[in-house]
PDB file of N, CA and C in Angstrom:
ATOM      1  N   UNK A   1      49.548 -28.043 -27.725  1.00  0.00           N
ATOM      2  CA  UNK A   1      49.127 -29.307 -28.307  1.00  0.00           C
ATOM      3  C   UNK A   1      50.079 -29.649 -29.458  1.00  0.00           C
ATOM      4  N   UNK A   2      50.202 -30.700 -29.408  1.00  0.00           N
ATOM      5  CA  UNK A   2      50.907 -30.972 -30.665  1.00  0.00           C
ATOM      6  C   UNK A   2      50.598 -31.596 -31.780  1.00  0.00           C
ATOM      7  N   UNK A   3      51.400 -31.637 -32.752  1.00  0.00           N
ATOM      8  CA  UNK A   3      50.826 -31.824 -34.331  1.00  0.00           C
ATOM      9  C   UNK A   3      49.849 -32.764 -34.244  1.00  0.00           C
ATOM     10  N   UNK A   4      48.790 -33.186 -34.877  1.00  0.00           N
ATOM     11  CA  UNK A   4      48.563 -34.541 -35.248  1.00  0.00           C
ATOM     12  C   UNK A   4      49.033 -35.758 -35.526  1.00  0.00           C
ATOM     13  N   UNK A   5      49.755 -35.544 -36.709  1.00  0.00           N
ATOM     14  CA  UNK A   5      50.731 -36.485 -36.892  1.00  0.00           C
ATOM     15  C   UNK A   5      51.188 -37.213 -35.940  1.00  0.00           C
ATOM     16  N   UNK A   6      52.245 -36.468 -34.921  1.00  0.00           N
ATOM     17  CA  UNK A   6      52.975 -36.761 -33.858  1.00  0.00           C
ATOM     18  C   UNK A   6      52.043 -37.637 -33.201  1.00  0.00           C
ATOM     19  N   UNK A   7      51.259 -37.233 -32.463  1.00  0.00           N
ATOM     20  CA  UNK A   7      49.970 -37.600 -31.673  1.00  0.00           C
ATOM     21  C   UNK A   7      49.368 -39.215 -32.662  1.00  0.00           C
ATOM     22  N   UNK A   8      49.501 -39.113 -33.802  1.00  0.00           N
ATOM     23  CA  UNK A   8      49.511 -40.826 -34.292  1.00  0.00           C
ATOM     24  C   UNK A   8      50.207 -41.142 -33.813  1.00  0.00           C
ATOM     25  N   UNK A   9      51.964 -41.185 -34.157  1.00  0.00           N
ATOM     26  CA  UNK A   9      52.481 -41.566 -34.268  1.00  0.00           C
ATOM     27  C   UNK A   9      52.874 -41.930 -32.656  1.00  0.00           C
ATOM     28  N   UNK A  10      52.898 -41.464 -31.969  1.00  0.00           N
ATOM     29  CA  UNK A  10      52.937 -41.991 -30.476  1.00  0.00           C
ATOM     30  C   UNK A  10      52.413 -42.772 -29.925  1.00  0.00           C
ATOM     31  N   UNK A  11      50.800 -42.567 -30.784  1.00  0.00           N
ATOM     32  CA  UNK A  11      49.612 -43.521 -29.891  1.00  0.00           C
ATOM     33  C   UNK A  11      50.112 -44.944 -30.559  1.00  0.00           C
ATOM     34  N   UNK A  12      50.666 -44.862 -32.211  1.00  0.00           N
ATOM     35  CA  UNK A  12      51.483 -46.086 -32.892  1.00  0.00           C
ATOM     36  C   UNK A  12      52.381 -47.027 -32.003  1.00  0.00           C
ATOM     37  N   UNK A  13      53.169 -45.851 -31.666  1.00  0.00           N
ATOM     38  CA  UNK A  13      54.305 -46.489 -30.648  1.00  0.00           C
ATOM     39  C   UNK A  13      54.128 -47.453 -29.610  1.00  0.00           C
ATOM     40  N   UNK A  14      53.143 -46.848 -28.662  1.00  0.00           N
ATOM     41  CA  UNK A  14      52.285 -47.324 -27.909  1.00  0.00           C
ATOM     42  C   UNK A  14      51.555 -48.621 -28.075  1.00  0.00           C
ATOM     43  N   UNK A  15      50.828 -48.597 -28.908  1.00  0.00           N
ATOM     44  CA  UNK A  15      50.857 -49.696 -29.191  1.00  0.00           C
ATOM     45  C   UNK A  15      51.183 -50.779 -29.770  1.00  0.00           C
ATOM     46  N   UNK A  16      52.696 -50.364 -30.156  1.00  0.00           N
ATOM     47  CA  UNK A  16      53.641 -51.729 -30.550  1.00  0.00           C
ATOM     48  C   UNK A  16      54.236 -51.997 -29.763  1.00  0.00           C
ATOM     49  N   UNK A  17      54.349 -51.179 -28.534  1.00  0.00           N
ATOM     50  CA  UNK A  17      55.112 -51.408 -27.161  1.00  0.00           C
ATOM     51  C   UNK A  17      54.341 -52.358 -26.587  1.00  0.00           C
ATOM     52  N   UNK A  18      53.147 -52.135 -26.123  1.00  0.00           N
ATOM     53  CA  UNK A  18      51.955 -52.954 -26.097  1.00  0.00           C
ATOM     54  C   UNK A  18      51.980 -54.379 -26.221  1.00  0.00           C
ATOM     55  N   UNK A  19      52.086 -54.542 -27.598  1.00  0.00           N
ATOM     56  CA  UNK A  19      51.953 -55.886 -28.579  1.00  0.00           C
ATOM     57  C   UNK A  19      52.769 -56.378 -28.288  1.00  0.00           C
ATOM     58  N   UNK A  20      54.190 -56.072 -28.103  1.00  0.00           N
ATOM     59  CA  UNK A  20      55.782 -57.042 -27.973  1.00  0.00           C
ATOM     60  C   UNK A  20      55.512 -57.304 -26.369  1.00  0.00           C
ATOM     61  N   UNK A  21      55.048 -56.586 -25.393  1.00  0.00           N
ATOM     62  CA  UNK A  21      55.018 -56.932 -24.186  1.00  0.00           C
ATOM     63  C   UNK A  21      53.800 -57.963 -23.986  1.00  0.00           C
ATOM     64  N   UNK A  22      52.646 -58.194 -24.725  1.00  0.00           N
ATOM     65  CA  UNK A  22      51.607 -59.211 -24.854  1.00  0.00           C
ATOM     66  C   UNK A  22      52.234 -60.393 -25.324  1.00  0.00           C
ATOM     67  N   UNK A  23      53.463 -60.576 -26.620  1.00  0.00           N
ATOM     68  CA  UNK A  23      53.423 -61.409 -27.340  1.00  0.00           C
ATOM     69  C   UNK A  23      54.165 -62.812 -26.546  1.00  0.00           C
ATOM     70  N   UNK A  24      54.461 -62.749 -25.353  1.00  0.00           N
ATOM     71  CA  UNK A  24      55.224 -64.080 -24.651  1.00  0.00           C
ATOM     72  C   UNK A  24      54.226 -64.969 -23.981  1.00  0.00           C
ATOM     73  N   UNK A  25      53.353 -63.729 -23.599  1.00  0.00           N
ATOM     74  CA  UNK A  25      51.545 -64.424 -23.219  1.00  0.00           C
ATOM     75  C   UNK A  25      50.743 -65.048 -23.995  1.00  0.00           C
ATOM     76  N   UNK A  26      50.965 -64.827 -25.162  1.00  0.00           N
ATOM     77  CA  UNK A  26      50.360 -65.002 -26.415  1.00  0.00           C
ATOM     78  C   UNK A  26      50.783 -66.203 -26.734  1.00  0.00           C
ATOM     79  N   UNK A  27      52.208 -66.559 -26.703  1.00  0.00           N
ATOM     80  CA  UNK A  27      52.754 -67.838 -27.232  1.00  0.00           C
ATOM     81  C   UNK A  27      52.579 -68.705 -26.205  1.00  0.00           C
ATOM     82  N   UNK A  28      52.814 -68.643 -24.571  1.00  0.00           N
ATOM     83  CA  UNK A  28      52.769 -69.382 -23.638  1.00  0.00           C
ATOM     84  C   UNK A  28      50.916 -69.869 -23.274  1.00  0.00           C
ATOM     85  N   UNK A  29      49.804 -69.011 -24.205  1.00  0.00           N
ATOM     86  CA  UNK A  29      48.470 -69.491 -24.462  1.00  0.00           C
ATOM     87  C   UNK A  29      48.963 -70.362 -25.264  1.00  0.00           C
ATOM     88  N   UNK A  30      49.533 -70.493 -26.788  1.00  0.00           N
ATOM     89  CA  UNK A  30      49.182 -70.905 -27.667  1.00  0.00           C
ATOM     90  C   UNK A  30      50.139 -72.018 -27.226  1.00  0.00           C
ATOM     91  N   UNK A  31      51.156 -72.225 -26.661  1.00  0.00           N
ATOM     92  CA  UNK A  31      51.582 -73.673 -26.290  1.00  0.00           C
ATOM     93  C   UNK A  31      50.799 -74.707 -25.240  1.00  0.00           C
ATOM     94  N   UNK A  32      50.119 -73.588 -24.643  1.00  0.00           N
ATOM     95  CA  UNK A  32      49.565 -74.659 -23.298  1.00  0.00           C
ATOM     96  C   UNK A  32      48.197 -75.235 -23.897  1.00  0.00           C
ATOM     97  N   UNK A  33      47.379 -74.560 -25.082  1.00  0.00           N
ATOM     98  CA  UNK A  33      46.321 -74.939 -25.567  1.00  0.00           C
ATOM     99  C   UNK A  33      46.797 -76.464 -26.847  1.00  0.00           C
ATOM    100  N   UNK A  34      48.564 -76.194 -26.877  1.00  0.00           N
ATOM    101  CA  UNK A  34      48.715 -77.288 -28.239  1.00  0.00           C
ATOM    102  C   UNK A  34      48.392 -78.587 -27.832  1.00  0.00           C
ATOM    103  N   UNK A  35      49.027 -78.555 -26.250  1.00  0.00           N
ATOM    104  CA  UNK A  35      49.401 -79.782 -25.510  1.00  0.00           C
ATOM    105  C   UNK A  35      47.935 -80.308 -25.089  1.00  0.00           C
ATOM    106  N   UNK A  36      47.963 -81.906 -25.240  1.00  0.00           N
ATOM    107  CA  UNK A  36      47.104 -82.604 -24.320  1.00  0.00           C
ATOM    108  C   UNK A  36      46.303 -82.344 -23.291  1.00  0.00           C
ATOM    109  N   UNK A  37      45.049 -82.507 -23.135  1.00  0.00           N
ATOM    110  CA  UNK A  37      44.726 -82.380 -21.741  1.00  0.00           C
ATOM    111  C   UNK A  37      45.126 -83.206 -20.774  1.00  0.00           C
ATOM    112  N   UNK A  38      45.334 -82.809 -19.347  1.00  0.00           N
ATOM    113  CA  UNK A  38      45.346 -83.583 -18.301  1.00  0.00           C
ATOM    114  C   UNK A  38      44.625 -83.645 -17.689  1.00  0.00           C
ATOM    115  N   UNK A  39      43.736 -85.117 -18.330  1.00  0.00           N
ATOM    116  CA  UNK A  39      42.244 -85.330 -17.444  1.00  0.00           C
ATOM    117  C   UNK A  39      42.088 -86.477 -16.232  1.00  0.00           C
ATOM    118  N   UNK A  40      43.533 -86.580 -15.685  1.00  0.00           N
ATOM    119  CA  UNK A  40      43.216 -87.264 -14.437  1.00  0.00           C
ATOM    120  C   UNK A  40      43.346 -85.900 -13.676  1.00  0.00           C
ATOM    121  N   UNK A  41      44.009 -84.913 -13.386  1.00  0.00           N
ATOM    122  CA  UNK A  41      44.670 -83.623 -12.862  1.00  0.00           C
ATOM    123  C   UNK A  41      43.399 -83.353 -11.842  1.00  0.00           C
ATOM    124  N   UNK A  42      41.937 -82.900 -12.230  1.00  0.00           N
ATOM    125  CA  UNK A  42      41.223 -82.772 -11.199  1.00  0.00           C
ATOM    126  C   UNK A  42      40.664 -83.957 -10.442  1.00  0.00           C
ATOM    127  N   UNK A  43      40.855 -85.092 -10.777  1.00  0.00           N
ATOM    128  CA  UNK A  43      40.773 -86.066  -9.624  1.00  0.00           C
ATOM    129  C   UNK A  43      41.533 -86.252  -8.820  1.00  0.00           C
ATOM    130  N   UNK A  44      43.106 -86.186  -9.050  1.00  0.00           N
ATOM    131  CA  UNK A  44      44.159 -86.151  -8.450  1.00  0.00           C
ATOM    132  C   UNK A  44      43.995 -85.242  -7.499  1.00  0.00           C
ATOM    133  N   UNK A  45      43.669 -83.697  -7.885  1.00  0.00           N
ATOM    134  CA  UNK A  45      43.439 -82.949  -6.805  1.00  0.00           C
ATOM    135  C   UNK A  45      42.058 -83.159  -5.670  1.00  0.00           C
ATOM    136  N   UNK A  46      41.244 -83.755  -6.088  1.00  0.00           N
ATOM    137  CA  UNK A  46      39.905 -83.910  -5.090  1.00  0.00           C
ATOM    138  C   UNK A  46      40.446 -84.957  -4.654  1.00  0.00           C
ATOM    139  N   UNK A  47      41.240 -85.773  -4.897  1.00  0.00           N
ATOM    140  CA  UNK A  47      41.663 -87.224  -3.902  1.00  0.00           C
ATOM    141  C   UNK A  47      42.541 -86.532  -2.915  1.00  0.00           C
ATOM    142  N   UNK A  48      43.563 -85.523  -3.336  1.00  0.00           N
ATOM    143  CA  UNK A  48      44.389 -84.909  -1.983  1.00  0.00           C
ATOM    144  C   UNK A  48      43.502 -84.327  -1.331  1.00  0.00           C
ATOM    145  N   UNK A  49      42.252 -83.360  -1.723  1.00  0.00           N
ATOM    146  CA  UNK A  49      41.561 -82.855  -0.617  1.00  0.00           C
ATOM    147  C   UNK A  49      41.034 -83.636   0.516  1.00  0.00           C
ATOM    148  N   UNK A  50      40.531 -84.787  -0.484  1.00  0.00           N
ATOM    149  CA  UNK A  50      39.177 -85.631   0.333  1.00  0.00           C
ATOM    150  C   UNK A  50      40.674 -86.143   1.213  1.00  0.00           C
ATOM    151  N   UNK A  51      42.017 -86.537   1.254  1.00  0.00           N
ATOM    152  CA  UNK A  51      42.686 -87.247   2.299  1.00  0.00           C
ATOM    153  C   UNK A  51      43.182 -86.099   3.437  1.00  0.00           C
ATOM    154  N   UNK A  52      43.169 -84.851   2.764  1.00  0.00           N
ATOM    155  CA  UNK A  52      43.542 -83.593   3.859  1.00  0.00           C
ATOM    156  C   UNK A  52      41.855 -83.100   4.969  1.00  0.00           C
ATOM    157  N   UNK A  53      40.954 -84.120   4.048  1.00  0.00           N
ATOM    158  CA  UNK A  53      39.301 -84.056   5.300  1.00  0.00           C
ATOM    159  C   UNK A  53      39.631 -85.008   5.925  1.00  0.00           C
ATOM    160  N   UNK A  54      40.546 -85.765   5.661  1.00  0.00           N
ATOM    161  CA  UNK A  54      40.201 -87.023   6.561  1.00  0.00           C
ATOM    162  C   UNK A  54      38.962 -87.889   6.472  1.00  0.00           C
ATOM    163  N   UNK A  55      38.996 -87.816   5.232  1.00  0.00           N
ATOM    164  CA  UNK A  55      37.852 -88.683   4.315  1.00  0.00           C
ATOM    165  C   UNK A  55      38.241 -89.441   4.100  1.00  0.00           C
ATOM    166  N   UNK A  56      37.334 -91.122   3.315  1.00  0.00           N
ATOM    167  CA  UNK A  56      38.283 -92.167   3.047  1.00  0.00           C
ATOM    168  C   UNK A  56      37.953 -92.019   1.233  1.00  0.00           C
ATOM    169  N   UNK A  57      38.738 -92.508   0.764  1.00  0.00           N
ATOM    170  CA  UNK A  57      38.993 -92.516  -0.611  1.00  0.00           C
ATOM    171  C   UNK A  57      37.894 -93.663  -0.794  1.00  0.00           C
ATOM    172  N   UNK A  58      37.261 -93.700  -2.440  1.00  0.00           N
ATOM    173  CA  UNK A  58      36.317 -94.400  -2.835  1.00  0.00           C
ATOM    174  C   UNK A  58      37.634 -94.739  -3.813  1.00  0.00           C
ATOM    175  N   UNK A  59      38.210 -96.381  -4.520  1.00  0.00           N
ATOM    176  CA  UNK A  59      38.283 -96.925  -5.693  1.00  0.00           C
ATOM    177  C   UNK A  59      37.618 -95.831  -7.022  1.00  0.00           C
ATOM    178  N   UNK A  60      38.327 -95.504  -7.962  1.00  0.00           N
ATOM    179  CA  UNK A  60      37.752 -95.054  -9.070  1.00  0.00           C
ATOM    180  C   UNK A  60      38.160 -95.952 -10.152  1.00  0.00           C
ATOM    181  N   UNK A  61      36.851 -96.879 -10.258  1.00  0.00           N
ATOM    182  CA  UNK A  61      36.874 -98.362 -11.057  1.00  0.00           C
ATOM    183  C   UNK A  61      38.317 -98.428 -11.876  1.00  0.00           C
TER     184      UNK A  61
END
């Protein structure tokens, strides 16, 4: 077994290895939450479905 110390200091490592491999996820959350919503996006998509049923589209006033 080895020292204690060591045994911090690894589990340390670990998790700064960790953190730098999280942190591009982290920023690519925090940009996609800065931006606008796109609130036509799920109508857009239920209008391609309803034309891939071979449904007819309703006017959305």
């Amino acid at each position: 077994m080895c020292h204690p110390a060591w045994a911090r200091a690894l589990t340390e490592a670990q998790r700064l290895k960790d953190l730098e491999r999280l942190r591009p996820v982290r920023d690519r959350t925090d940009r996609e939450h800065a931006r606008p919503p796109d609130a036509e996006a799920p109508a857009r998509g239920a209008d391609r479905r309803t034309r891939q049923a071979g449904g007819e589209l309703t006017p959305t006033a």
